[in-house]
Every structure is written in C-alpha cells, then in structure tokens.
C-alpha atoms as a PDB file:
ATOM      1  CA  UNK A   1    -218.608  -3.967 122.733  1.00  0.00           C
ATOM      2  CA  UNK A   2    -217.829  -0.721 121.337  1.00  0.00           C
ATOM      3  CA  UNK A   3    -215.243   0.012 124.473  1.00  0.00           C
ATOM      4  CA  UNK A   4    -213.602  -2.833 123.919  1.00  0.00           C
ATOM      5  CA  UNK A   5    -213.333  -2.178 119.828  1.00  0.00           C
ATOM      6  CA  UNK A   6    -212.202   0.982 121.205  1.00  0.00           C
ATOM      7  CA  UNK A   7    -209.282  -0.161 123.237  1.00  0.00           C
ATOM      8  CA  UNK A   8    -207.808  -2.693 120.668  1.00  0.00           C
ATOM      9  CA  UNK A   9    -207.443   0.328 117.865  1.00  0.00           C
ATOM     10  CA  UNK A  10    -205.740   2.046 121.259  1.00  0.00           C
ATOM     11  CA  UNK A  11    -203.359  -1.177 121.781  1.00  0.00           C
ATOM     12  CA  UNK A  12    -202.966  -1.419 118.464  1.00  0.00           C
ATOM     13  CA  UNK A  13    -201.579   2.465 117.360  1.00  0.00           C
ATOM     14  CA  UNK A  14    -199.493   2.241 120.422  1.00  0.00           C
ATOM     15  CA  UNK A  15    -197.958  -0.645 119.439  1.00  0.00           C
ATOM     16  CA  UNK A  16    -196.572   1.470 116.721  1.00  0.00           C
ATOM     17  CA  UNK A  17    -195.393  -0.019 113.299  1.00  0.00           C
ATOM     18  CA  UNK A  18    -194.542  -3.634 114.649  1.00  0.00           C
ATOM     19  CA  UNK A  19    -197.934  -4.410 114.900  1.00  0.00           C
ATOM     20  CA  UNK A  20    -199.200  -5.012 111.681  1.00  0.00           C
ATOM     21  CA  UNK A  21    -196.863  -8.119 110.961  1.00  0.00           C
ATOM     22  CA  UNK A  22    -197.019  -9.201 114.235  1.00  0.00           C
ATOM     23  CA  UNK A  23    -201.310  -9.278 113.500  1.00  0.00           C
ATOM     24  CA  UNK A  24    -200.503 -11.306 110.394  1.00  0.00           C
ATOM     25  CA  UNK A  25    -198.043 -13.355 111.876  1.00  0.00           C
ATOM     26  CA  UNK A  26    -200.438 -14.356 114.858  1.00  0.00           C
ATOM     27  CA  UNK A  27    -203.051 -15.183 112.428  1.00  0.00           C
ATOM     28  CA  UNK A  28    -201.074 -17.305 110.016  1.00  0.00           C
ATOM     29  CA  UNK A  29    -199.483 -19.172 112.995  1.00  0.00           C
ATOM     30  CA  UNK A  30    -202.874 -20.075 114.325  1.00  0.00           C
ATOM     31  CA  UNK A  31    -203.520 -21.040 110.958  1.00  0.00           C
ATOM     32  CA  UNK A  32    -201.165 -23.181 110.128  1.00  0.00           C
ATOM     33  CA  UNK A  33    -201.595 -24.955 113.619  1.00  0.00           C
ATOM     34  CA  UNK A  34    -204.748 -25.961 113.064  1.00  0.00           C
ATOM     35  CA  UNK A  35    -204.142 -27.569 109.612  1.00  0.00           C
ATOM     36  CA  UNK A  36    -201.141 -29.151 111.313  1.00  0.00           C
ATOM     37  CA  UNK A  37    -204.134 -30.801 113.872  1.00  0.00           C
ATOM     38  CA  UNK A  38    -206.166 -31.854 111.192  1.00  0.00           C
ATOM     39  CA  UNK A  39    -203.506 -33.288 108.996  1.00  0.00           C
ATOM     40  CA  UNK A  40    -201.847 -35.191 112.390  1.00  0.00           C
ATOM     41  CA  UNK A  41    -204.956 -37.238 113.085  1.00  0.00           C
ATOM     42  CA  UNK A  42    -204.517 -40.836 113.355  1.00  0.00           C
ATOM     43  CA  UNK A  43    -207.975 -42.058 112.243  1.00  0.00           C
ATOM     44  CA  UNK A  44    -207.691 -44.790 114.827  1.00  0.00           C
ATOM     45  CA  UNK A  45    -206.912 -45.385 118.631  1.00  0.00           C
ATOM     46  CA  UNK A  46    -206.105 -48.979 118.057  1.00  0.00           C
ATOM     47  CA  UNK A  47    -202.340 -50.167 117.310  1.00  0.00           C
ATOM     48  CA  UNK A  48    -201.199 -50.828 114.156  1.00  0.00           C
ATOM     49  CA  UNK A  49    -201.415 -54.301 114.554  1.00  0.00           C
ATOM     50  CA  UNK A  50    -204.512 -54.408 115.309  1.00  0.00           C
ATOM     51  CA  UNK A  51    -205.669 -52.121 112.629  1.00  0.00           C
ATOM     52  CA  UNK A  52    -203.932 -54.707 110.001  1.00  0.00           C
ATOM     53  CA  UNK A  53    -205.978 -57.969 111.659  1.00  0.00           C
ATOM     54  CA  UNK A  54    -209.187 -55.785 111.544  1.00  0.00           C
ATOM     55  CA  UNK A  55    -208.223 -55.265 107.677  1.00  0.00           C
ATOM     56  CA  UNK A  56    -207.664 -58.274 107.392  1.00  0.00           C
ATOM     57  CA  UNK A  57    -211.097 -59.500 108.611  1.00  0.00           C
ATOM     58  CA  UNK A  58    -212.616 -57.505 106.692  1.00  0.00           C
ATOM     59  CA  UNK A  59    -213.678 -54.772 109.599  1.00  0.00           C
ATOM     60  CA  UNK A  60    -212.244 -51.081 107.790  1.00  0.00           C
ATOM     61  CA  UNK A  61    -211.869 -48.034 109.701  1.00  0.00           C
ATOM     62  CA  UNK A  62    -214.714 -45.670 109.692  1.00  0.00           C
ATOM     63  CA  UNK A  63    -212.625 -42.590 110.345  1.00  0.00           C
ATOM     64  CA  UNK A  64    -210.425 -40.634 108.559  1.00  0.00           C
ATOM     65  CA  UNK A  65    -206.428 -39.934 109.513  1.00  0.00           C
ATOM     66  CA  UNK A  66    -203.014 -40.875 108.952  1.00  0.00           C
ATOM     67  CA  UNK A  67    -202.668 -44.626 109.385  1.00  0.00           C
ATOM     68  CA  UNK A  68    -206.151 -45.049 107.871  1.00  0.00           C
ATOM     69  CA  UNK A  69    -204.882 -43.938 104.483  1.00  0.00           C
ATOM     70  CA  UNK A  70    -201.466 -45.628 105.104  1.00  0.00           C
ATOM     71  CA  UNK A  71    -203.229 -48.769 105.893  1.00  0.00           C
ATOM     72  CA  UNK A  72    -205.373 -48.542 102.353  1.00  0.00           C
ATOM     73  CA  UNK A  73    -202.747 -47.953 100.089  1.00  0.00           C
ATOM     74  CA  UNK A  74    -200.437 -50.623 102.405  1.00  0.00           C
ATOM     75  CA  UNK A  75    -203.155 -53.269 101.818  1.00  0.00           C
ATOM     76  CA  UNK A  76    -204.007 -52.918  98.270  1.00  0.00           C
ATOM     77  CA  UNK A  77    -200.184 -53.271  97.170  1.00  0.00           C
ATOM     78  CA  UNK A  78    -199.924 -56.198  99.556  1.00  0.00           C
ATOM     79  CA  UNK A  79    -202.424 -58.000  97.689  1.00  0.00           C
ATOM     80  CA  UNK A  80    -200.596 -57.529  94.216  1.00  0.00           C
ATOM     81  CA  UNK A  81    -198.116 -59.811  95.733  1.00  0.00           C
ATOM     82  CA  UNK A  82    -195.121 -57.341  94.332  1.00  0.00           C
ATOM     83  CA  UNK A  83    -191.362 -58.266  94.242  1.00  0.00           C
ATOM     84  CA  UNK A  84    -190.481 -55.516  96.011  1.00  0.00           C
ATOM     85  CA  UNK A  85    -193.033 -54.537  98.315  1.00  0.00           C
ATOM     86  CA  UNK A  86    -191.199 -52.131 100.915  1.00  0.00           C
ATOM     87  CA  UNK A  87    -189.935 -50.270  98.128  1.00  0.00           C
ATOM     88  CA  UNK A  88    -193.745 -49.433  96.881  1.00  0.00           C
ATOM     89  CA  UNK A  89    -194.661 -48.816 100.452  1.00  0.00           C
ATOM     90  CA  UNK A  90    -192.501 -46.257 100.290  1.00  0.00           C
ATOM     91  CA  UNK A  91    -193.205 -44.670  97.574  1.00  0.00           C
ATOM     92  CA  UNK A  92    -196.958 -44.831  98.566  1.00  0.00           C
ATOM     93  CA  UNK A  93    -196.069 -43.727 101.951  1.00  0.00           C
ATOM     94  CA  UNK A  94    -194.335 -40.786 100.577  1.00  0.00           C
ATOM     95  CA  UNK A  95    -197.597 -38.400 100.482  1.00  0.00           C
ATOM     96  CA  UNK A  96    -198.672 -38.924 104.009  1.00  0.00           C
ATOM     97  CA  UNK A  97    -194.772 -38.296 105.158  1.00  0.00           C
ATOM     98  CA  UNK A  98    -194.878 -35.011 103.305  1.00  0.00           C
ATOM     99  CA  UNK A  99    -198.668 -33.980 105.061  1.00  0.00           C
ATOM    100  CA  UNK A 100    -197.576 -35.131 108.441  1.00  0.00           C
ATOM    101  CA  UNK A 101    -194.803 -32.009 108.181  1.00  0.00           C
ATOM    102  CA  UNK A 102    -196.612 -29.635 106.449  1.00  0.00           C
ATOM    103  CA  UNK A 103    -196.050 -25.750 107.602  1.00  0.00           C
ATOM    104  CA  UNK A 104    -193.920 -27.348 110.515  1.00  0.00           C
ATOM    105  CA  UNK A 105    -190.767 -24.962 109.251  1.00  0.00           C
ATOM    106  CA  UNK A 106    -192.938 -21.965 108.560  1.00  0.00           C
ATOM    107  CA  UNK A 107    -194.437 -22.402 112.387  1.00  0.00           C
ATOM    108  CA  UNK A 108    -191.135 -22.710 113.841  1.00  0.00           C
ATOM    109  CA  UNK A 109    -190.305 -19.479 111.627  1.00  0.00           C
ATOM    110  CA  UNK A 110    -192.421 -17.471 113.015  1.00  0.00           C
ATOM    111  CA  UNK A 111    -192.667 -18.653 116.827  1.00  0.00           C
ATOM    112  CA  UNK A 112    -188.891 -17.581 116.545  1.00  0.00           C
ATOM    113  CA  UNK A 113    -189.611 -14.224 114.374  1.00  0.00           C
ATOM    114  CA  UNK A 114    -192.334 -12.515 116.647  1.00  0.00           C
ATOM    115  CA  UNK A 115    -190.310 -12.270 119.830  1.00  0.00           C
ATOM    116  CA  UNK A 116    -187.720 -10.394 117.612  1.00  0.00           C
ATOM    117  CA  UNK A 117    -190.183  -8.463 115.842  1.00  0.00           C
ATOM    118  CA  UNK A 118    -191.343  -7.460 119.421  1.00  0.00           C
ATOM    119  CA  UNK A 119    -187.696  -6.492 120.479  1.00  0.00           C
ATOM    120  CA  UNK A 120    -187.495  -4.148 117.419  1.00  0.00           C
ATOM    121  CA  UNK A 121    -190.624  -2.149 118.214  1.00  0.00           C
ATOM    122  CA  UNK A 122    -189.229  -2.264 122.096  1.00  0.00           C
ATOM    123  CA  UNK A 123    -185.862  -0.734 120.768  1.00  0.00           C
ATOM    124  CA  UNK A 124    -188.097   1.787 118.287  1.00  0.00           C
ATOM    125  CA  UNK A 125    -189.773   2.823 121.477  1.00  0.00           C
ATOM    126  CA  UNK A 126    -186.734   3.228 123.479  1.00  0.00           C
ATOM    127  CA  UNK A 127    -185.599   5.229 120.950  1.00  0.00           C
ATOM    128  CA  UNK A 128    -188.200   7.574 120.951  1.00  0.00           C
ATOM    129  CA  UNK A 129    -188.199   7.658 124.608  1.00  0.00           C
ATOM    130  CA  UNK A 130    -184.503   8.769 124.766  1.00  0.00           C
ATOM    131  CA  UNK A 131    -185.272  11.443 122.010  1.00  0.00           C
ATOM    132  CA  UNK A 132    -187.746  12.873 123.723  1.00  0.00           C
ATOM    133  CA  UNK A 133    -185.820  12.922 126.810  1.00  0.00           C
ATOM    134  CA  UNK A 134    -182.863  14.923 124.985  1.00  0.00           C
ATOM    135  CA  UNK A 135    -185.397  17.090 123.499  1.00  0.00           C
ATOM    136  CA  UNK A 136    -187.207  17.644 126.251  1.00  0.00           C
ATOM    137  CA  UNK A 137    -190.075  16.965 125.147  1.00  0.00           C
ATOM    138  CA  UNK A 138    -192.378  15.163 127.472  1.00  0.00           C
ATOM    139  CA  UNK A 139    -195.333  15.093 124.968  1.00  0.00           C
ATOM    140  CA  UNK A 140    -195.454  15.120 120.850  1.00  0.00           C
ATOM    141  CA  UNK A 141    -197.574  14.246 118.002  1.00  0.00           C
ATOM    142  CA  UNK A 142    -195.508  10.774 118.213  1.00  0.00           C
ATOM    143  CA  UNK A 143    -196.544  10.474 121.902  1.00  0.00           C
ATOM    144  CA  UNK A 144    -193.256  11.807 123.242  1.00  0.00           C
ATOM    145  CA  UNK A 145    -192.039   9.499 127.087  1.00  0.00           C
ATOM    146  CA  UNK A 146    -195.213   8.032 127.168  1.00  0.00           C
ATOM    147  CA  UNK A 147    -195.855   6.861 123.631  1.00  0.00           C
ATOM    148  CA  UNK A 148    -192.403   5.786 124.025  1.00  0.00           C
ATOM    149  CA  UNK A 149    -192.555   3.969 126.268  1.00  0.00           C
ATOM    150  CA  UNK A 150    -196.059   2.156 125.908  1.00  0.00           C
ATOM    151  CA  UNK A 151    -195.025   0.797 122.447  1.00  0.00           C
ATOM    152  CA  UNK A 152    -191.606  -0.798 124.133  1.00  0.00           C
ATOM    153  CA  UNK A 153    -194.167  -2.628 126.619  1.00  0.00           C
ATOM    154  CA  UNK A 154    -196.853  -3.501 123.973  1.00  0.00           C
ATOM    155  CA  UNK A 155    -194.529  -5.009 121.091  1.00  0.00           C
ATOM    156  CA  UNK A 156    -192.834  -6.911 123.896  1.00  0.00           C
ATOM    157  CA  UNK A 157    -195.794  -8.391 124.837  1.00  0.00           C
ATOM    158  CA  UNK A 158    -197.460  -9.111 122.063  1.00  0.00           C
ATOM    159  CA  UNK A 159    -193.920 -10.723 120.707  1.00  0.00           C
ATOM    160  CA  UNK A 160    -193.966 -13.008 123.481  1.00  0.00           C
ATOM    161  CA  UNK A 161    -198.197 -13.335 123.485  1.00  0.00           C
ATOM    162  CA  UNK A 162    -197.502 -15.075 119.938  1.00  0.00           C
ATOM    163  CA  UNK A 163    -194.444 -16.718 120.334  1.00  0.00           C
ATOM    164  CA  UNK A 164    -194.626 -18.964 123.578  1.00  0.00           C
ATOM    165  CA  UNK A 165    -198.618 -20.636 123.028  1.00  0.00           C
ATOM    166  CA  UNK A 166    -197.213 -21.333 119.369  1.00  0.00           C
ATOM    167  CA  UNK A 167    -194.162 -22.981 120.591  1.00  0.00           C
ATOM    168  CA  UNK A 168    -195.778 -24.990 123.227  1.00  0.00           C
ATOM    169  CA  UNK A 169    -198.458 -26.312 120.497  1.00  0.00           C
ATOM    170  CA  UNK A 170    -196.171 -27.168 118.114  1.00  0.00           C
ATOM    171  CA  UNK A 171    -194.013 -29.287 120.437  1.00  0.00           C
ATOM    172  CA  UNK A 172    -196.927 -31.160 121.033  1.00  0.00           C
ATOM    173  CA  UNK A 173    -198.047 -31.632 117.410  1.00  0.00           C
ATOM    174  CA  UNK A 174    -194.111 -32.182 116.293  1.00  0.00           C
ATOM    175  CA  UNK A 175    -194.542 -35.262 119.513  1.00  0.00           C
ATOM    176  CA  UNK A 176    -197.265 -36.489 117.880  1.00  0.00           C
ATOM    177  CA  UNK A 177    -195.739 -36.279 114.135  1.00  0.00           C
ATOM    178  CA  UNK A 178    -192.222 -38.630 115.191  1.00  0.00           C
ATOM    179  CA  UNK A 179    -195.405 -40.962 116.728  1.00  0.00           C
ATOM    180  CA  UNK A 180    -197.138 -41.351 113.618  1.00  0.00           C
ATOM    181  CA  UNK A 181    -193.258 -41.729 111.635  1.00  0.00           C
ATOM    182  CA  UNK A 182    -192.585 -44.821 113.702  1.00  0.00           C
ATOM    183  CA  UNK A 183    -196.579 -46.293 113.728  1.00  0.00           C
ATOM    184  CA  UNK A 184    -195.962 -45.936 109.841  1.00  0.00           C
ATOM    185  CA  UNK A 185    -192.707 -47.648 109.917  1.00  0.00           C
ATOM    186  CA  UNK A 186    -194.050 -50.142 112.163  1.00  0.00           C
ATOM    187  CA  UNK A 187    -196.765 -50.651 109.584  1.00  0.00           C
ATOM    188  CA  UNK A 188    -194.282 -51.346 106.860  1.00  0.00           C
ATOM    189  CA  UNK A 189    -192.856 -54.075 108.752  1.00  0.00           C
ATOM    190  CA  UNK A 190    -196.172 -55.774 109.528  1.00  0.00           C
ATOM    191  CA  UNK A 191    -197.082 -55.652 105.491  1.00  0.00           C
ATOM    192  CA  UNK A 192    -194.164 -56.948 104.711  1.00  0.00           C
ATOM    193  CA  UNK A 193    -194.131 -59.804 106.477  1.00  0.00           C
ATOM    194  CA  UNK A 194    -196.359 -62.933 106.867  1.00  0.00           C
ATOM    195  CA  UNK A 195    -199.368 -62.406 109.394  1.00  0.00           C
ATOM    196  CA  UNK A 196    -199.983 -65.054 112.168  1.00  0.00           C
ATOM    197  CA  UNK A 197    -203.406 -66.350 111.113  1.00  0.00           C
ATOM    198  CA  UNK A 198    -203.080 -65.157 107.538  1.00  0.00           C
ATOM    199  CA  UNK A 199    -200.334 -67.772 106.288  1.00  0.00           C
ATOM    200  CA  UNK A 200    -202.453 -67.956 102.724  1.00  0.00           C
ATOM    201  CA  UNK A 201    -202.248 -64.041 101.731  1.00  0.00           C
ATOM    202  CA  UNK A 202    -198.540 -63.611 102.529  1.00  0.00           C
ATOM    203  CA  UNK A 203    -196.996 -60.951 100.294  1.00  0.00           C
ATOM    204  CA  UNK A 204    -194.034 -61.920  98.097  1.00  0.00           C
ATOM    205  CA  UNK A 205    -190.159 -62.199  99.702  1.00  0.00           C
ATOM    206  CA  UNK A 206    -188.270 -59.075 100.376  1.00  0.00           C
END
C-alpha cells in the first residue's frame, strides 16, 4: 500500500504544476456526474400513460424520480379543474426542467478544459526539455530532459484520463435528459386532455 502511495506523490510532482487543478477538476467532474445520475432518474419503467391510468386507479408510484414528481404535481392541478391548465403545468414543471440540467454546462466545461490544461503542462515540459537541451544540462533540481519530458507525457495523459470517460458519461446522461423532456411533454398532453375511461374527471378546456 505504501508503494503504491509512494508512486502517486511520484506521478503527481512529475506532473508538475498542472496537476493540482487537473486533481480538482477530476474530482468535481465525478461529482457532478453522479448528482446528474441521481437527479436523471425516472422513478418508473412504465410509460407515461400508463403511469397516469395507474394514478388514476388509485395505484401511486413507490419510487422516487422525475416523472414521479411530475406526475404529483400534474395530478393535483388536474383535479382543481383550472382554466388554464397547461399554463400551470408549466409553471409546476419548471423545477424538475431546471434539476434535469443541473451542472450539465459546468461538466461540459471541464471535459473540454482538462485536455487543454494537459496541453499546457505538455508545452511547460517541452519547454524545459528544450532549455535543458540549450543548456546542456541533462540533469537539474527541475529534473532537467527527463523531468522534462515525463511531465509532457503525464499532463497529457491525465488531460485525456479526465476528459474522454467524462464526455462519454455525459452523452449518455444528456440522452437520457432530452428522454425525460419529451416523457414530460408527453405528460402534459395526457393531463390536459380527457382520459379514455375517465370521461367524469376531465380537466377544464384549453
């Protein structure tokens, strides 16, 4: 364990000054992915549809998500019978719309930062290379060719180490956001119009 403890603080001061941001950034991106997963659950793996008959039967969700809490707020301003009712809808539906794209700038901030930040220490390291190399000196206290060298490979990598898994999760999680946009919409349309079966609680004209 110690060895290994060992040869992170080693990949870590070679890395050079980049490093330190690119720590934070990996941890905040990791972060705010996995509030992104909790915020993007449905709550349900039936339709919409379905969801609004089991309302409507009296058979609620147990779980917690997205359309659970659209469907709540959905089905308590149907009942009021408003004038209006897509406008309230929207309104109500406002929150979730705002949770479902939480953090989704800031991740696609940094997934395009760290591969930059990892071409700057690259360059740093070049430089310091091509110093040494005019100097003539092949070792320093900065590491001289070598240290050069090993921190244009290491902030490369670890540019690219938190850039491409970020990217690739938070295409799937922005997939699954547009989803839940149009289930929402589609839930909109069923509340605001009369419901096969349900002819007596229809909500007022729109």
């Amino acid at each position: 364990m110690s060895d290994l403890i060992q040869q992170l603080q080693g990949y870590f001061i070679s890395g050079g000054y980049v490093m330190p941001p690119l720590i934070i950034a990996t941890l905040v991106l990791w972060w705010t992915l996995g509030y992104r997963m909790m915020a993007l659950r449905r709550g349900s793996v039936r339709s919409t549809r379905v969801m609004v008959y089991r309302y409507m039967k009296g058979i609620l969700p147990s779980n917690e998500g997205v359309l659970v809490r659209v469907l709540h707020k959905g089905m308590k301003l149907r009942a009021k019978a408003l004038p209006d009712l897509r406008r309230y809808l929207d309104d109500a539906f406002a929150e979730e719309g705002r949770e479902i794209k939480k953090y989704r700038v800031l991740i696609t901030t940094i997934v395009l930062v760290a591969p930059l930040l990892g071409l700057l220490g690259t360059v740093s390291g070049m430089i310091e290379t091509f110093d040494s190399l005019g100097d003539m000196s092949l070792f320093s206290q900065s590491g001289g060719i070598a240290g050069g060298i090993s921190q244009a490979l290491i902030t490369t990598q670890m540019g690219l180490a938190v850039s491409i898994p970020g990217l690739i999760v938070n295409g799937i999680l922005d997939k699954k956001q547009k989803q839940l946009e149009i289930e929402i919409a589609q839930l909109k349309d069923y509340l605001c119009s009369p419901i096969p079966g349900f002819e007596t609680d229809r909500p007022a004209a729109v």
